[in-house]
N, C-alpha and C. Protein backbone atom coordinates (compact mmCIF):
# COMPACT_ATOMS: atom_id res chain seq x y z
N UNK A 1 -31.81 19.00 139.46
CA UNK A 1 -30.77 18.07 139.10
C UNK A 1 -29.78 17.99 140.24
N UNK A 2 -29.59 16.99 140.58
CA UNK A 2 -28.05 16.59 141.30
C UNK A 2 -27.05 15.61 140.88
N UNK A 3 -25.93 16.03 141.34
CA UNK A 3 -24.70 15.40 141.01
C UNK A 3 -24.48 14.14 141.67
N UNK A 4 -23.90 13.15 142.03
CA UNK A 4 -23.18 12.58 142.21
C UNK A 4 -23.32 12.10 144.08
N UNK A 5 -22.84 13.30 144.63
CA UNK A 5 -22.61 13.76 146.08
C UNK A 5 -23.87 13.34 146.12
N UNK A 6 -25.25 13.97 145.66
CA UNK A 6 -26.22 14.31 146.21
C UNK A 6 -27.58 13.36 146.02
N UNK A 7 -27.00 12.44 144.78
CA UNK A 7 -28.28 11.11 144.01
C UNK A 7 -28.02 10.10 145.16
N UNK A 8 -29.47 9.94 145.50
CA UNK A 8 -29.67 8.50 145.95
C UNK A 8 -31.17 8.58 146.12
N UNK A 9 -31.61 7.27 146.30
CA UNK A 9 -32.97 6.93 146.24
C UNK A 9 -33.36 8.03 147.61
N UNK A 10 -32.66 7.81 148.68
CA UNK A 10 -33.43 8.37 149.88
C UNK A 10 -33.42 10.32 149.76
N UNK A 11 -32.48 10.21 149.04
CA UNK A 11 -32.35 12.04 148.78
C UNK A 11 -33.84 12.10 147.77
N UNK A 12 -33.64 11.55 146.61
CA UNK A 12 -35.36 11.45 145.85
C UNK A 12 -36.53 11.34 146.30
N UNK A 13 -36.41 10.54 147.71
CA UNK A 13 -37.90 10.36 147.99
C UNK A 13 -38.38 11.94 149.48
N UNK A 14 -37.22 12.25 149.85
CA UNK A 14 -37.08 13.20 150.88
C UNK A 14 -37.56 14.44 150.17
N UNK A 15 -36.58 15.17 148.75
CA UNK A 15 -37.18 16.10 148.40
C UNK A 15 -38.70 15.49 147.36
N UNK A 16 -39.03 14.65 147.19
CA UNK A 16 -40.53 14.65 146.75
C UNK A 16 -41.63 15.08 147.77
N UNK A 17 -41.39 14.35 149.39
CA UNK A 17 -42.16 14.72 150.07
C UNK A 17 -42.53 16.21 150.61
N UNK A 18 -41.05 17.04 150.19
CA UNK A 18 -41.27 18.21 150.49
C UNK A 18 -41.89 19.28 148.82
N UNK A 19 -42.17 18.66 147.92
CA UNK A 19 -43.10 18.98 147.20
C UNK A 19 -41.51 19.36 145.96
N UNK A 20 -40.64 18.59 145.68
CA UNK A 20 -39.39 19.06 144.70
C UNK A 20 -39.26 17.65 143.97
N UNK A 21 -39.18 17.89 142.50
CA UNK A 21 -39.05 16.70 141.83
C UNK A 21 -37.00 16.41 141.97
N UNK A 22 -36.84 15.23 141.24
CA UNK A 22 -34.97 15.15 141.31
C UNK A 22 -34.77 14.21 139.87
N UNK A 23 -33.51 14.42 139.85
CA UNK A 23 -33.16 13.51 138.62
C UNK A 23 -31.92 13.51 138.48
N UNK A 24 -30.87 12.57 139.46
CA UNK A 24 -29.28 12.61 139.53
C UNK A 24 -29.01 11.40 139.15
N UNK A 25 -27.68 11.62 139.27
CA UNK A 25 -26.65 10.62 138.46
C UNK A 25 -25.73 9.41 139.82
N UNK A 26 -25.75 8.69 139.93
CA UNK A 26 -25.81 7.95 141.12
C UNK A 26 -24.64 7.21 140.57
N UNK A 27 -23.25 7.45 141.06
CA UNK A 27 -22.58 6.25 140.68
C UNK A 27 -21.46 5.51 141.69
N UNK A 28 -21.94 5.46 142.87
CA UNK A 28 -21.85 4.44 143.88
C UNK A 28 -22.94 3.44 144.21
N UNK A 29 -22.43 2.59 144.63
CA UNK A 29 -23.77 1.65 145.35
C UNK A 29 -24.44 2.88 146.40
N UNK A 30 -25.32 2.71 146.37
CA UNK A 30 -26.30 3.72 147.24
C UNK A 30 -27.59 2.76 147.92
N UNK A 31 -27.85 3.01 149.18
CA UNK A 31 -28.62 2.06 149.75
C UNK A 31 -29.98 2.07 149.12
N UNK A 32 -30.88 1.20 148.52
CA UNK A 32 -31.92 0.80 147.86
C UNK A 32 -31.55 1.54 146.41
N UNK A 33 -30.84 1.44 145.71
CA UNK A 33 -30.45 1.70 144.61
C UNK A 33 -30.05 0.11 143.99
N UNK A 34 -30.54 -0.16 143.01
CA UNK A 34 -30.28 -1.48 142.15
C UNK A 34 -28.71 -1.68 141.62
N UNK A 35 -27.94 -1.17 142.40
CA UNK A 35 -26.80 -0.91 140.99
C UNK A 35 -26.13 -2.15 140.49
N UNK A 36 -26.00 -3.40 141.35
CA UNK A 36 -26.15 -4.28 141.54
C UNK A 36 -26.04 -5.11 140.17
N UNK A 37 -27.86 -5.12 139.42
CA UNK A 37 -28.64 -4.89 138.70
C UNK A 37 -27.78 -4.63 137.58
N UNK A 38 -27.92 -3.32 137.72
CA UNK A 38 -28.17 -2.27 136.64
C UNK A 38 -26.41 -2.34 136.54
N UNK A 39 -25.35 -2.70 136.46
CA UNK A 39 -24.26 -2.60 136.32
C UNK A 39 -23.93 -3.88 135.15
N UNK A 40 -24.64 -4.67 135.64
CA UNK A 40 -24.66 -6.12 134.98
C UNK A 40 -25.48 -6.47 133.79
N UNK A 41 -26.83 -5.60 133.72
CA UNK A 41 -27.52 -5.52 132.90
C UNK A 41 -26.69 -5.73 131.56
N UNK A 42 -27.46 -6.22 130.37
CA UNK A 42 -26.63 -6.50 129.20
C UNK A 42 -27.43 -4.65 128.33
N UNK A 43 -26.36 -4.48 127.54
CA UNK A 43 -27.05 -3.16 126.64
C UNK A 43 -26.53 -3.53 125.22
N UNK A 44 -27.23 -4.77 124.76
CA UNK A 44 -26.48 -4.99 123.21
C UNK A 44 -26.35 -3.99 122.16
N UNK A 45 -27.05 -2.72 122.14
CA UNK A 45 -27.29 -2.14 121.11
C UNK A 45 -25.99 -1.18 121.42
N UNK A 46 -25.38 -0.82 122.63
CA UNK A 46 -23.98 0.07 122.94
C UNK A 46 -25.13 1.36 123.38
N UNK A 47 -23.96 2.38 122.32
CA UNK A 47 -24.11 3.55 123.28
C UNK A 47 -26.04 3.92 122.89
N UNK A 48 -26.19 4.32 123.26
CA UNK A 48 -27.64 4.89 123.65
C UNK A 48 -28.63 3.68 123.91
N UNK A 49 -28.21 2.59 124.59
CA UNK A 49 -29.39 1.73 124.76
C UNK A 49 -29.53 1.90 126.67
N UNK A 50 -30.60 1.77 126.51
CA UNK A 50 -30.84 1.68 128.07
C UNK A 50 -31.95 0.83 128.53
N UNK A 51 -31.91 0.33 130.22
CA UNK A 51 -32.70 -0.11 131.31
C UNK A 51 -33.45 0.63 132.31
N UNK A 52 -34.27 0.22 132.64
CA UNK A 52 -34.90 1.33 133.66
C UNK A 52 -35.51 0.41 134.58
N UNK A 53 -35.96 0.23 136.22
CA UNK A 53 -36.56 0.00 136.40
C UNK A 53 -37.25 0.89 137.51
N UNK A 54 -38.86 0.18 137.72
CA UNK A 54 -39.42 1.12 138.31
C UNK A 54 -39.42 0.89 140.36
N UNK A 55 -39.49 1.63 141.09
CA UNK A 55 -39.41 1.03 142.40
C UNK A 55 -41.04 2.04 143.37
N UNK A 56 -41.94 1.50 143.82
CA UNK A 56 -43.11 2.48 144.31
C UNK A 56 -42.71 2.40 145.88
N UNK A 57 -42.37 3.70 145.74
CA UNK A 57 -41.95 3.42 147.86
C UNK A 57 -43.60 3.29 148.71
N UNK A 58 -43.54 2.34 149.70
CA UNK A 58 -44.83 2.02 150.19
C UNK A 58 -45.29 3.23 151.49
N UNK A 59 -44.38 3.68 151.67
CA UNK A 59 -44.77 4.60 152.48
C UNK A 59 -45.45 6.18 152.10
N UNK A 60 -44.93 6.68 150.76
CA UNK A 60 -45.41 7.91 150.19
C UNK A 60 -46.11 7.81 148.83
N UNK A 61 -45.69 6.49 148.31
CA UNK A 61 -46.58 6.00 147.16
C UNK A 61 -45.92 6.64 146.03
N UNK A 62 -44.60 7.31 146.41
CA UNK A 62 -43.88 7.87 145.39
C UNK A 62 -43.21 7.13 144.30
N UNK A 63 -43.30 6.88 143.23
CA UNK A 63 -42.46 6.22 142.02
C UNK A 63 -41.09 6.61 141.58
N UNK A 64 -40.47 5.68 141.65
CA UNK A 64 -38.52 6.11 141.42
C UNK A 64 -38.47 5.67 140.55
N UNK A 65 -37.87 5.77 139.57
CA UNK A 65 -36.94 5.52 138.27
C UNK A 65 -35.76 5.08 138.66
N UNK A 66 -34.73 4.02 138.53
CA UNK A 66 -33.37 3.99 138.29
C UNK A 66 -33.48 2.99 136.85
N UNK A 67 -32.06 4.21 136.24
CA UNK A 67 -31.83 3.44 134.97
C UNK A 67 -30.52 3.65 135.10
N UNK A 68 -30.03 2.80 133.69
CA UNK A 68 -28.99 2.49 133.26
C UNK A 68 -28.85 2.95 131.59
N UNK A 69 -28.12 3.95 131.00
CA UNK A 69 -28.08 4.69 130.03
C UNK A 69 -26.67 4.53 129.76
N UNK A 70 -26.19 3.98 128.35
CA UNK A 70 -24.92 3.89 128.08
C UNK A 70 -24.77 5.28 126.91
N UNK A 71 -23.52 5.94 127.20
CA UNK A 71 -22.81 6.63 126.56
C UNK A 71 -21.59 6.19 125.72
N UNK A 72 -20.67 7.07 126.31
CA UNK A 72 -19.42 6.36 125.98
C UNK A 72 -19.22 5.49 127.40
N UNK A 73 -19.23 5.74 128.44
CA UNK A 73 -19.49 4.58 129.80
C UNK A 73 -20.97 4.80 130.13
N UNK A 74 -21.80 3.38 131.11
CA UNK A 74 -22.50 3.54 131.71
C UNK A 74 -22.88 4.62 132.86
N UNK A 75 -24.11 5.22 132.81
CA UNK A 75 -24.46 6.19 133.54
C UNK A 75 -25.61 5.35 134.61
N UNK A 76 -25.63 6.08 135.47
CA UNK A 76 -26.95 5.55 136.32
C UNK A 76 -27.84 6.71 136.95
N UNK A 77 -29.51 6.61 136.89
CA UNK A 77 -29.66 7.47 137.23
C UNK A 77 -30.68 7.13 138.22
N UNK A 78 -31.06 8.21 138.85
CA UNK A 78 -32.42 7.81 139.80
C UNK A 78 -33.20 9.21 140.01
N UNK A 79 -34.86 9.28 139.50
CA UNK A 79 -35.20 10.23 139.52
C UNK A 79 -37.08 9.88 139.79
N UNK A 80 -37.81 10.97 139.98
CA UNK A 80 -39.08 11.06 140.65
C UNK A 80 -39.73 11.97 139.77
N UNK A 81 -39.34 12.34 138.83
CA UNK A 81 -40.03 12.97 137.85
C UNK A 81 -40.35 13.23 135.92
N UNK A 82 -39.54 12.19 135.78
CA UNK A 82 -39.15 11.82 134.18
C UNK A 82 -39.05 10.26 134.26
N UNK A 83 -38.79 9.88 132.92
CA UNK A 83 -39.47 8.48 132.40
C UNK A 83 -38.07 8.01 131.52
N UNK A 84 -38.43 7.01 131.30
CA UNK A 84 -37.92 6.17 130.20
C UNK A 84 -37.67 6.13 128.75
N UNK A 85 -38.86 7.06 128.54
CA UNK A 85 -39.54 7.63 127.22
C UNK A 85 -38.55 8.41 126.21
N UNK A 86 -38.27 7.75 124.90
CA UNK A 86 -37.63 8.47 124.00
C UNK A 86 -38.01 9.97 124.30
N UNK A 87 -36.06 10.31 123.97
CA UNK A 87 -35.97 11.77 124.32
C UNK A 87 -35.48 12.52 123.07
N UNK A 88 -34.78 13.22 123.01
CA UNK A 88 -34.35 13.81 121.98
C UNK A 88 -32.85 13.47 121.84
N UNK A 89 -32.56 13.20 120.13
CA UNK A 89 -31.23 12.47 119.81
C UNK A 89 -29.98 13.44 120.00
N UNK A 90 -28.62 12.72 120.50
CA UNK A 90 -27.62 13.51 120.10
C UNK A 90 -26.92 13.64 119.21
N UNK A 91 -26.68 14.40 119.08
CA UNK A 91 -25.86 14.46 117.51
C UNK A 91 -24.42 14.77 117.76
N UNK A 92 -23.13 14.18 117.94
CA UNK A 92 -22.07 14.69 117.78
C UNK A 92 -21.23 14.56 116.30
N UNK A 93 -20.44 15.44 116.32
CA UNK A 93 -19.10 15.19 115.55
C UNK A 93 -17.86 15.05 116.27
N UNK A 94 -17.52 13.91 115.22
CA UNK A 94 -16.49 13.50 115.24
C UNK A 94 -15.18 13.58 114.41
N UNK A 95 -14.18 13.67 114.53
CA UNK A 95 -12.82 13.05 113.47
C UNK A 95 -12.49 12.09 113.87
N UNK A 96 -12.58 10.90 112.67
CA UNK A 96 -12.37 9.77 112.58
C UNK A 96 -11.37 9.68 110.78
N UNK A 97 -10.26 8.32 111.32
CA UNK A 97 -9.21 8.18 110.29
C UNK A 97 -9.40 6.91 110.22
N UNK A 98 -10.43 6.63 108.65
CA UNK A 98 -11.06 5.18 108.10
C UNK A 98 -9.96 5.19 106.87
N UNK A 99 -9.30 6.13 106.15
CA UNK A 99 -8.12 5.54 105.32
C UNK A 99 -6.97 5.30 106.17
N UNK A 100 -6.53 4.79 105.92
CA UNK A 100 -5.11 3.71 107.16
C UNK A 100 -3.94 4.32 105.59
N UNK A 101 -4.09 4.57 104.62
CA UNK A 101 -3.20 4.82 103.43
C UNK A 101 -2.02 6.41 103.98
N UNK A 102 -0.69 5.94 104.24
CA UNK A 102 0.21 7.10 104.65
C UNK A 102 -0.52 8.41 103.88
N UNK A 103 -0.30 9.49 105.15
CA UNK A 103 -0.73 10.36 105.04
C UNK A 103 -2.43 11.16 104.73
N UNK A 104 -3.38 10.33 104.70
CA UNK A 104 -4.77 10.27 104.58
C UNK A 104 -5.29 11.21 105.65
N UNK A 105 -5.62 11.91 104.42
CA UNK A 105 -6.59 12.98 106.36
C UNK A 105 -7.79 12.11 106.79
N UNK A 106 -8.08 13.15 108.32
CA UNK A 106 -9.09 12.41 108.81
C UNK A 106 -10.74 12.94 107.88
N UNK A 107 -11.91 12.23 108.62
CA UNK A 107 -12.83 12.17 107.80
C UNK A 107 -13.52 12.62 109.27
N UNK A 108 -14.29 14.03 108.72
CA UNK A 108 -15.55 14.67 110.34
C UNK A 108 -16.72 13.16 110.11
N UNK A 109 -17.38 12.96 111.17
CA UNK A 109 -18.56 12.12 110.58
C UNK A 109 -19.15 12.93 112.31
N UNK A 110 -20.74 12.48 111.84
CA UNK A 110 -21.89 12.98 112.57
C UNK A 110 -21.98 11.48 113.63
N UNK A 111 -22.01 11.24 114.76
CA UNK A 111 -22.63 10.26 115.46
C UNK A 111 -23.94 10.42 116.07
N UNK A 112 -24.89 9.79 116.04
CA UNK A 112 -26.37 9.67 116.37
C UNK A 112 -26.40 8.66 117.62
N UNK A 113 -26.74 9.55 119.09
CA UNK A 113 -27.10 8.49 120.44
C UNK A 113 -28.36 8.76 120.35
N UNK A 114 -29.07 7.92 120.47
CA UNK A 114 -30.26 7.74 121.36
C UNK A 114 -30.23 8.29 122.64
N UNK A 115 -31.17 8.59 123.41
CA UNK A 115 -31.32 9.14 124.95
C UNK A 115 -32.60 9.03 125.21
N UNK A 116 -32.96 8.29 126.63
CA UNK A 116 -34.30 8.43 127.13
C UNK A 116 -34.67 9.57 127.41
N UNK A 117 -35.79 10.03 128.18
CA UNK A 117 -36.03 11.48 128.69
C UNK A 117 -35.61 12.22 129.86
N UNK A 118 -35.38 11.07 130.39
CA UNK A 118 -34.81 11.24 131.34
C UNK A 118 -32.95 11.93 131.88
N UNK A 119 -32.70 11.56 130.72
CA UNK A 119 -31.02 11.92 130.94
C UNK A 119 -30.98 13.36 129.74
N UNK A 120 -32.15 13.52 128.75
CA UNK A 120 -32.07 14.71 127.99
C UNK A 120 -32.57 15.92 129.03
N UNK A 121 -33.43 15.38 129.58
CA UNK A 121 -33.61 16.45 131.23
C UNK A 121 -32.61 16.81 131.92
N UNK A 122 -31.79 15.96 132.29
CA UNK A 122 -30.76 15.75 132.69
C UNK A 122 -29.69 16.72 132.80
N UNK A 123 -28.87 16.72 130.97
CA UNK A 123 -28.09 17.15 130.48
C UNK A 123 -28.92 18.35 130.21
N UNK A 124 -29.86 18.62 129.97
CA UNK A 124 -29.81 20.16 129.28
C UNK A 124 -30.19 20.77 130.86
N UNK A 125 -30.56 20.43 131.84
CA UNK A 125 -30.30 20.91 133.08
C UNK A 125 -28.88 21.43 133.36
């Protein structure tokens, strides 16, 4: 996994050739990175819907991933070894205040994201 500093398409395809998979979080424009794209992309469903597309570099025949995974903000990722592919759900809690009536406590509720496999790799990295 890498951070930030360290995601970009050319960092992914460098450690593949040296035999290391990657899977970072990219959130600058980065040269051959779609972000472009993938910033603009529509995600009607909100948080857990996502884009992916695929890119085959012609020189190593290596396959990149960059997606677009909404949370609470858009994430972007770019990786050489995970997919698109339903991942495992998150489950948070929350406190949320749905009576507006003075003095009403709040109410815990459970929220359910979706996540590709790629970003559940990710995070539990």
């Amino acid at each position: 996994m890498g951070d930030s500093y360290f995601a970009s398409v050319h960092a992914a395809l460098r450690l593949k050739a040296m035999g290391l998979r990657f899977i970072g979080v990219v959130k600058t424009a980065v040269s051959g990175y779609p972000m472009h794209y993938l910033q603009r992309v529509e995600l009607p469903a909100g948080k857990g819907d996502h884009k992916a597309l695929l890119y085959k570099d012609d020189d190593s025949g290596t396959t990149v991933l960059a997606m677009v995974w909404a949370d609470r903000d858009r994430r972007f990722f770019v990786s050489t070894c995970s997919s698109a592919a339903p991942g495992k759900e998150i489950i948070r809690e929350r406190w949320c205040q749905r009576d507006t009536t003075p003095n009403a406590p709040p109410v815990k509720e459970l929220i359910r994201i979706t996540q590709p496999e790629c970003t559940q790799i990710y995070y539990d990295g």
